[in-house]
PDB file of N, CA and C in Angstrom:
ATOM      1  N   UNK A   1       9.435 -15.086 -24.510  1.00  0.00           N
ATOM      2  CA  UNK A   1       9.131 -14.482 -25.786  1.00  0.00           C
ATOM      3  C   UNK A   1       7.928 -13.567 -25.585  1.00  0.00           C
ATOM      4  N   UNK A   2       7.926 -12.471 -25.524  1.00  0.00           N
ATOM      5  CA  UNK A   2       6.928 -11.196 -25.565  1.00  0.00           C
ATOM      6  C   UNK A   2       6.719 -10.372 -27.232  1.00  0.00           C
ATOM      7  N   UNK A   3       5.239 -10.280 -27.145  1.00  0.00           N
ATOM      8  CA  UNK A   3       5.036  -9.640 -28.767  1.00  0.00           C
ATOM      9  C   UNK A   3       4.374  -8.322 -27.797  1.00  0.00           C
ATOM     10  N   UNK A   4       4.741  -7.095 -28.937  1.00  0.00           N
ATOM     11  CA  UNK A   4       3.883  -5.992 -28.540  1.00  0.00           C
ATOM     12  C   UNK A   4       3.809  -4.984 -30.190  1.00  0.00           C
ATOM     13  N   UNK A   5       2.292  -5.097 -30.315  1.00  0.00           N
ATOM     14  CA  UNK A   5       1.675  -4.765 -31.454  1.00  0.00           C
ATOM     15  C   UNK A   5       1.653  -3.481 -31.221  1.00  0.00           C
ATOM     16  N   UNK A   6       2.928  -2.199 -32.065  1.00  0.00           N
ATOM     17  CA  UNK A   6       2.993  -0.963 -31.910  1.00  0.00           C
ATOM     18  C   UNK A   6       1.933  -0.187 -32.649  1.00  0.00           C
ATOM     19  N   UNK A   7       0.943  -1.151 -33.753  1.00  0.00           N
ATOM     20  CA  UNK A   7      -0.217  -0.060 -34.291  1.00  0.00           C
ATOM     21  C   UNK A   7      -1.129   0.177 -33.712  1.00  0.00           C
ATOM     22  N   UNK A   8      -1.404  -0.313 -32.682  1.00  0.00           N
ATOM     23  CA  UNK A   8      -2.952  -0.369 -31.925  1.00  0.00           C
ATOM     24  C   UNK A   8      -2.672   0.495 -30.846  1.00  0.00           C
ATOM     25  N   UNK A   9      -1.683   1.318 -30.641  1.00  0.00           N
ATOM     26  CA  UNK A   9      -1.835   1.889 -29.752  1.00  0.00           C
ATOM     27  C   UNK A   9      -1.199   3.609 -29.652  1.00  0.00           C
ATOM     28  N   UNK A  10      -1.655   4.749 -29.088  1.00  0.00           N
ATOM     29  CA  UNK A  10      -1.294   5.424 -28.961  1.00  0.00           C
ATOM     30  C   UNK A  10       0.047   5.593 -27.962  1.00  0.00           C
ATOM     31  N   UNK A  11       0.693   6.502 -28.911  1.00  0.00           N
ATOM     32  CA  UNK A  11       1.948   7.411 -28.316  1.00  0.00           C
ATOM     33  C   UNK A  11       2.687   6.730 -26.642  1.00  0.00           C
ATOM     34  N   UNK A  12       1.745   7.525 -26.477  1.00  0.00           N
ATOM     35  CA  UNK A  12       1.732   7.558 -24.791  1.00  0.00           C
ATOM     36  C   UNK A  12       1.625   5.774 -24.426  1.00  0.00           C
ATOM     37  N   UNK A  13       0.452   5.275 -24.704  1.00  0.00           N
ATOM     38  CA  UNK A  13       0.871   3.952 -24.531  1.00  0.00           C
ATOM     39  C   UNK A  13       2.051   2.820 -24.825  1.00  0.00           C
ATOM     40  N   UNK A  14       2.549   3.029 -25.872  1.00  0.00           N
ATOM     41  CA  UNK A  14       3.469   2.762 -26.370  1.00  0.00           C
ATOM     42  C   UNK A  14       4.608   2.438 -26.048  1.00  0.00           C
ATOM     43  N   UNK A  15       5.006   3.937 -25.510  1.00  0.00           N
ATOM     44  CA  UNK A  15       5.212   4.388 -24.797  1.00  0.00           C
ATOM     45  C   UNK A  15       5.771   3.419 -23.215  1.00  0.00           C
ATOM     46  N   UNK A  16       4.535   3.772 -22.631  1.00  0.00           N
ATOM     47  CA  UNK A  16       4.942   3.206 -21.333  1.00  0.00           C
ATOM     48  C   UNK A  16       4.899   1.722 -21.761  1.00  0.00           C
ATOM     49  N   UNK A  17       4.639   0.628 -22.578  1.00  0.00           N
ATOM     50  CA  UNK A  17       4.758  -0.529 -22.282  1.00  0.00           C
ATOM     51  C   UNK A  17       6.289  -1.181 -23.242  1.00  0.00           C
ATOM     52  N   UNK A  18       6.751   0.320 -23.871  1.00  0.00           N
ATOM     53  CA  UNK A  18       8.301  -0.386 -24.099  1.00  0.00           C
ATOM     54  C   UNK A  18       8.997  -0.301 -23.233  1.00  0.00           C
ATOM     55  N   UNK A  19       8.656   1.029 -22.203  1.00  0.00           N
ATOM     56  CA  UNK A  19       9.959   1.368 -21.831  1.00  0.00           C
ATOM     57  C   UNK A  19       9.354   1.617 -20.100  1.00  0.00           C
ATOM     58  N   UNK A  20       7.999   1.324 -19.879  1.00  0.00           N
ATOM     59  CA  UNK A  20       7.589   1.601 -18.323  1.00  0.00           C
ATOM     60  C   UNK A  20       7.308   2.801 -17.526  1.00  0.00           C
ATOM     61  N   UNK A  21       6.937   2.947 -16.437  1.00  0.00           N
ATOM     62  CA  UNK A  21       6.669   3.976 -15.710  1.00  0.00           C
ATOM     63  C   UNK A  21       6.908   4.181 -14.065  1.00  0.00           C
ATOM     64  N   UNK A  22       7.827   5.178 -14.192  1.00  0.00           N
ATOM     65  CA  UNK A  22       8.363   5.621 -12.883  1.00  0.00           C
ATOM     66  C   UNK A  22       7.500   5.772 -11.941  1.00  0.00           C
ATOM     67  N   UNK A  23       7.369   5.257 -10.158  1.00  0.00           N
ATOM     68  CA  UNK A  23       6.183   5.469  -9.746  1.00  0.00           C
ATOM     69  C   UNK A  23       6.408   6.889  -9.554  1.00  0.00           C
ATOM     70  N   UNK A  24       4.964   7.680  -8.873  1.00  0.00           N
ATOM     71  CA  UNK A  24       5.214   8.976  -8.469  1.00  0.00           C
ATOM     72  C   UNK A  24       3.790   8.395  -6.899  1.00  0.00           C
ATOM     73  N   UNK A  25       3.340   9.754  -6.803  1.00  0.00           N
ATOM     74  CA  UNK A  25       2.208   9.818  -5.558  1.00  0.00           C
ATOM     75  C   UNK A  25       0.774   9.142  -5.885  1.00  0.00           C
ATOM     76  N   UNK A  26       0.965   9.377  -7.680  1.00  0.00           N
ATOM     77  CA  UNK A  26      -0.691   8.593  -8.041  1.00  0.00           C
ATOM     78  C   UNK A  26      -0.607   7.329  -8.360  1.00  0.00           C
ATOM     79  N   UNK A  27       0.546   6.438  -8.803  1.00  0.00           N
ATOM     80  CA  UNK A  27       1.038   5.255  -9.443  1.00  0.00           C
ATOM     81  C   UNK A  27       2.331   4.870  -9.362  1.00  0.00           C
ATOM     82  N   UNK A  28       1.595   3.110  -8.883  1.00  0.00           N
ATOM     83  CA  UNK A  28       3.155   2.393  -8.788  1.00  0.00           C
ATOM     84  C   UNK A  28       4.124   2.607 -10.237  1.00  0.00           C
ATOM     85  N   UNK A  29       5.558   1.952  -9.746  1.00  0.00           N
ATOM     86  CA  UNK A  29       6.558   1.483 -11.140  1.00  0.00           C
ATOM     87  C   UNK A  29       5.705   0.471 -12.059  1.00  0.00           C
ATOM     88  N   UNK A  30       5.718   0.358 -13.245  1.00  0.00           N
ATOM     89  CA  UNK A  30       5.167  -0.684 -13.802  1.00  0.00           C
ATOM     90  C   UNK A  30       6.514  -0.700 -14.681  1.00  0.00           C
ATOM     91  N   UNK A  31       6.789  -1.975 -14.583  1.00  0.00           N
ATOM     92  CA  UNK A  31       7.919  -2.405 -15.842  1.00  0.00           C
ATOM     93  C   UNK A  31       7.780  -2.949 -17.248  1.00  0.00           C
ATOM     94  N   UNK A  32       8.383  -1.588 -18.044  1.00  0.00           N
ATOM     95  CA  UNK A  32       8.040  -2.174 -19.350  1.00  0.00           C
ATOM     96  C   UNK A  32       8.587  -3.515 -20.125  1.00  0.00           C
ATOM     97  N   UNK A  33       8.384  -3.272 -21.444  1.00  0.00           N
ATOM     98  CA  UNK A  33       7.971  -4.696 -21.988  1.00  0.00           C
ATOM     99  C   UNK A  33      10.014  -5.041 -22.139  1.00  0.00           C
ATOM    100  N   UNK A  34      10.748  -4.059 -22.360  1.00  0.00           N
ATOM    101  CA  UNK A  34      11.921  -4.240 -22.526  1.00  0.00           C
ATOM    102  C   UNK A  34      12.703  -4.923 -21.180  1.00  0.00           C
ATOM    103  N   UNK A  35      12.001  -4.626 -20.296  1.00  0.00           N
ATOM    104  CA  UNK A  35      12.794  -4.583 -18.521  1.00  0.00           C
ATOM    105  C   UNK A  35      12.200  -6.749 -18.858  1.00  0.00           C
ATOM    106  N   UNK A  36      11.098  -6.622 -19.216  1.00  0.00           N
ATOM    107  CA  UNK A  36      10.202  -7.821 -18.930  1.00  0.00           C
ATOM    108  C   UNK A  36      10.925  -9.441 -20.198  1.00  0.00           C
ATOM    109  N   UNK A  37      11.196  -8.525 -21.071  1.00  0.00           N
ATOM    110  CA  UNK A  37      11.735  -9.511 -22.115  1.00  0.00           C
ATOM    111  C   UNK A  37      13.702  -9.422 -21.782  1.00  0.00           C
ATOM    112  N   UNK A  38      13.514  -9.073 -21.043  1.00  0.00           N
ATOM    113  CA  UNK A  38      15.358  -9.217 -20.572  1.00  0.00           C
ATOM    114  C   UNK A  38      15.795 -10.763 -20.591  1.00  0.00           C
ATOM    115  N   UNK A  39      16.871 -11.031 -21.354  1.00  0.00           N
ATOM    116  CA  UNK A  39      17.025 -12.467 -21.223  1.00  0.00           C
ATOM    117  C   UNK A  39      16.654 -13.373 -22.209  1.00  0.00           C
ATOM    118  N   UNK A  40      15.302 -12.901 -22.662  1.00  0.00           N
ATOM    119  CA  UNK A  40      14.760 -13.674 -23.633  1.00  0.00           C
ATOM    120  C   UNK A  40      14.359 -12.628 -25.182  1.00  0.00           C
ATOM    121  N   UNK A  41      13.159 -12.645 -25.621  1.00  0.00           N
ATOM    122  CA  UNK A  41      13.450 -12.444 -26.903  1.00  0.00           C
ATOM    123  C   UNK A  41      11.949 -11.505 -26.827  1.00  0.00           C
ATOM    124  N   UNK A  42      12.101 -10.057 -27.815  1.00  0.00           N
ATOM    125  CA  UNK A  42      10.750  -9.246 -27.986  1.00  0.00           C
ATOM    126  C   UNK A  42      10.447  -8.850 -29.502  1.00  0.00           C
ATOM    127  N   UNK A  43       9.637  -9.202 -30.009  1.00  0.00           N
ATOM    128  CA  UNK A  43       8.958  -8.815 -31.053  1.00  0.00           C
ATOM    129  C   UNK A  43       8.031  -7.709 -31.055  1.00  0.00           C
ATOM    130  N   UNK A  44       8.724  -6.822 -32.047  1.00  0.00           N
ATOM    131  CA  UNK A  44       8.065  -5.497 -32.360  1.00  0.00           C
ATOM    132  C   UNK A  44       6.902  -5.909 -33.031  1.00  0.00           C
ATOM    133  N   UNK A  45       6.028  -6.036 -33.492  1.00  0.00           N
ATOM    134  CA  UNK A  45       5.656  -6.190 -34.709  1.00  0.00           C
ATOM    135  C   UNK A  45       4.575  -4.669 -35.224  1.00  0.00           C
ATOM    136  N   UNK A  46       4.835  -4.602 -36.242  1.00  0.00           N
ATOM    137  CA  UNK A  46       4.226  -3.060 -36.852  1.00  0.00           C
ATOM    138  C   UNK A  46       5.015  -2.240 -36.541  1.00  0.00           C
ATOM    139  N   UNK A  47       6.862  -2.022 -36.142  1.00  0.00           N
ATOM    140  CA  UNK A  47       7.573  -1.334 -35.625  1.00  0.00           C
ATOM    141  C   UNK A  47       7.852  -0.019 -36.461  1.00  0.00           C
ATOM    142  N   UNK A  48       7.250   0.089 -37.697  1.00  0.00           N
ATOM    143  CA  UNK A  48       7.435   0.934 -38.747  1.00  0.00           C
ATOM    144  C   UNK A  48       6.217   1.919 -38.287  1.00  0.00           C
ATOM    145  N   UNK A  49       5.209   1.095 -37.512  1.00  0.00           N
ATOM    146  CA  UNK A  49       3.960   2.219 -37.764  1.00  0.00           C
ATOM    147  C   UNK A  49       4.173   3.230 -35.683  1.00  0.00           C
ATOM    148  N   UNK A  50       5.501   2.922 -35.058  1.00  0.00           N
ATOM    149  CA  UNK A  50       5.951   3.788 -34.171  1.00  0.00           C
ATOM    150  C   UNK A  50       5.690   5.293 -34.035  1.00  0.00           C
ATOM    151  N   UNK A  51       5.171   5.873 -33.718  1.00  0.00           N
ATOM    152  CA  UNK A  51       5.377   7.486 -33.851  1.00  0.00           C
ATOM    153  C   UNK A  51       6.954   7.756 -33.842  1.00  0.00           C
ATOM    154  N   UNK A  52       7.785   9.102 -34.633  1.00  0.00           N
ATOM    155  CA  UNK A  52       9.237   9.150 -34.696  1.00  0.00           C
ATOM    156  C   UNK A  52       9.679   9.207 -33.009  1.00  0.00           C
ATOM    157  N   UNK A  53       8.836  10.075 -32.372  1.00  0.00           N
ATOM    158  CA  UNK A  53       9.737  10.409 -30.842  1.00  0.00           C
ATOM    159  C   UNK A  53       9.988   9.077 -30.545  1.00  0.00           C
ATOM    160  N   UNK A  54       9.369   8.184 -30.424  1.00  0.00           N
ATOM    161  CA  UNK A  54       9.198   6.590 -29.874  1.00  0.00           C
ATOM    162  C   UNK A  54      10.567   6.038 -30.833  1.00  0.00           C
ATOM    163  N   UNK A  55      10.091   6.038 -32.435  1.00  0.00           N
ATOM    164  CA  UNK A  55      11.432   5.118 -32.518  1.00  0.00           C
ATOM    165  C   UNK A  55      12.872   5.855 -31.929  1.00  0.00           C
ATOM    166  N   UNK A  56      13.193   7.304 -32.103  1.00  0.00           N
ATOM    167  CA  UNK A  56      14.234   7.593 -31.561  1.00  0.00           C
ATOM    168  C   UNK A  56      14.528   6.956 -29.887  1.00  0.00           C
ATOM    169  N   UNK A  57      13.545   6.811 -29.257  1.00  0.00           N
ATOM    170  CA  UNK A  57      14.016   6.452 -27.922  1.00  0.00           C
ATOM    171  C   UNK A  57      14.375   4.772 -28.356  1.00  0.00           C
ATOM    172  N   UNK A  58      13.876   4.068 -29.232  1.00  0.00           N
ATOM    173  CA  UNK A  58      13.789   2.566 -29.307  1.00  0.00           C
ATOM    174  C   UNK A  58      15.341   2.761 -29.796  1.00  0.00           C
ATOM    175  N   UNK A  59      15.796   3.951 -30.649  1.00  0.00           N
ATOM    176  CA  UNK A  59      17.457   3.073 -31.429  1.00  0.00           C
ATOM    177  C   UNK A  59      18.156   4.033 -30.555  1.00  0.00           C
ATOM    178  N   UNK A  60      18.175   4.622 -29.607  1.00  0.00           N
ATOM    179  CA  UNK A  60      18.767   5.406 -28.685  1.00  0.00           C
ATOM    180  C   UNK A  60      19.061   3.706 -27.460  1.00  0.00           C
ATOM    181  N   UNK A  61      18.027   2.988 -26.972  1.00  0.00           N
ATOM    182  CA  UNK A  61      17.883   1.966 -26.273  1.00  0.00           C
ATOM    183  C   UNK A  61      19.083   1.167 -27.264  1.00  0.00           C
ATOM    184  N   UNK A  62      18.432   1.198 -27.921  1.00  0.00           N
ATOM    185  CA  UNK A  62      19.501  -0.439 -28.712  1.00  0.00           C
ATOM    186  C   UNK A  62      21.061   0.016 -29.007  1.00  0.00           C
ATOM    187  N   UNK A  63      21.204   1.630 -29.177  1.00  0.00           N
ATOM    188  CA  UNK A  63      22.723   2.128 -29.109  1.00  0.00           C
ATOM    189  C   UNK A  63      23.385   2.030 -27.811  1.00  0.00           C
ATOM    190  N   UNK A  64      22.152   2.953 -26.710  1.00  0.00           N
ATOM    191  CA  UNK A  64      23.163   2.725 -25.198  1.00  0.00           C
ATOM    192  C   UNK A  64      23.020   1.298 -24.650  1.00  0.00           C
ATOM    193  N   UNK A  65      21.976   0.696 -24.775  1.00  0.00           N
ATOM    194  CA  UNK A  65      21.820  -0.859 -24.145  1.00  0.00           C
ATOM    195  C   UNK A  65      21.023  -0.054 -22.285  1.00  0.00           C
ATOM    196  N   UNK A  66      20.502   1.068 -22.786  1.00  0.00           N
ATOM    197  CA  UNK A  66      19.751   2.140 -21.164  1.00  0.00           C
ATOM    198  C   UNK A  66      18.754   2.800 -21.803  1.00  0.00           C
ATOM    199  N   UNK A  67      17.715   2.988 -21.094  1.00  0.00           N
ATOM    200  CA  UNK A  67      16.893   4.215 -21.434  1.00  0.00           C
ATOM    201  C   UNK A  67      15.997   4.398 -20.212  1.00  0.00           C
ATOM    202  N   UNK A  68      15.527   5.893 -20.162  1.00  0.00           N
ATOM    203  CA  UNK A  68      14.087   6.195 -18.701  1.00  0.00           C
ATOM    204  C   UNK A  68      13.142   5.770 -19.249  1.00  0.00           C
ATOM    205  N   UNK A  69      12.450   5.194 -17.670  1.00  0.00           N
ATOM    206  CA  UNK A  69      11.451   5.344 -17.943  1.00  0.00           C
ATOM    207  C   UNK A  69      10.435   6.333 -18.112  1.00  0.00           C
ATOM    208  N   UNK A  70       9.252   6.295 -17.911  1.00  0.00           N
ATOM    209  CA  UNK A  70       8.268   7.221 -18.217  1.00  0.00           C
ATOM    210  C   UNK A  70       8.357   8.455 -16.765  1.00  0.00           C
ATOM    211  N   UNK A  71       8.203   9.492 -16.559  1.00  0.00           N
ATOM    212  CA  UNK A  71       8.304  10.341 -15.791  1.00  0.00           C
ATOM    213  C   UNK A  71       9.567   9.779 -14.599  1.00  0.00           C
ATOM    214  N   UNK A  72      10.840   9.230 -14.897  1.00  0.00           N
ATOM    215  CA  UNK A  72      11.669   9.192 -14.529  1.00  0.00           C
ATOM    216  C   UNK A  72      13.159   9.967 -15.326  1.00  0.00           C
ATOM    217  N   UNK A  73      13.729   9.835 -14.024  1.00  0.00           N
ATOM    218  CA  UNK A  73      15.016  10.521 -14.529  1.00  0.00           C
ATOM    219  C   UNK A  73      16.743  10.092 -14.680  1.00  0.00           C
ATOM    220  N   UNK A  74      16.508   8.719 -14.084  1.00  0.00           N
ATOM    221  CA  UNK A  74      17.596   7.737 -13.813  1.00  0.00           C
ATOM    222  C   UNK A  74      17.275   6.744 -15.062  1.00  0.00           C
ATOM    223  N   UNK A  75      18.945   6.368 -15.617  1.00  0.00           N
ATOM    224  CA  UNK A  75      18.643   5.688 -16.559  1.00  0.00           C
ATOM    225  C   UNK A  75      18.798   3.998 -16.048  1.00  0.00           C
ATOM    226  N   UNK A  76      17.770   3.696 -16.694  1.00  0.00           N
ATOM    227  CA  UNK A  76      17.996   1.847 -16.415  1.00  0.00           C
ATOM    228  C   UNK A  76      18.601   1.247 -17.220  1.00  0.00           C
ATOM    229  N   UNK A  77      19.713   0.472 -17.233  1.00  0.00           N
ATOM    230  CA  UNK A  77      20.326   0.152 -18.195  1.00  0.00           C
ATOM    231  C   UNK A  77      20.356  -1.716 -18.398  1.00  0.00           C
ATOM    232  N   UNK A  78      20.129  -2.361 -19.163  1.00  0.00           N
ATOM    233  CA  UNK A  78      19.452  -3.472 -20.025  1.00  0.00           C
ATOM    234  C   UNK A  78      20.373  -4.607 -19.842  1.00  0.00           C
TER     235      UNK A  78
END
């Protein structure tokens, strides 16, 4: 069971801890909170206070059951 409080945080953060970050030359992969709650159960909570780009990727995720990560281009699928 994973909670992740979407008001406290900016965009970009958000961001990478729903959905993670592709490594590149400056930073490893880090797996987001969706890759991490696989199996078990994630609570949005404040999911209303999302920036729009963010929720579109969140009901884009819950339509394909896939989404990229952060500066990636391959989709991971759930």
């Amino acid at each position: 069971f994973l909670v992740l409080n979407c008001k406290l945080n900016s965009e970009i953060e958000v961001d990478e801890q729903l959905f993670g970050v592709e490594a590149n030359q400056t930073t490893p992969r880090k797996l987001g909170i969706l890759e991490q709650a696989h199996g078990g159960s994630l609570f949005l909570d404040e999911v209303n206070e999302l920036p729009l780009a963010v929720q579109a990727k969140l009901v884009r995720f819950l339509h394909e059951n896939a989404f990229n990560r952060l500066n990636g281009t391959q989709k991971v699928y759930s």
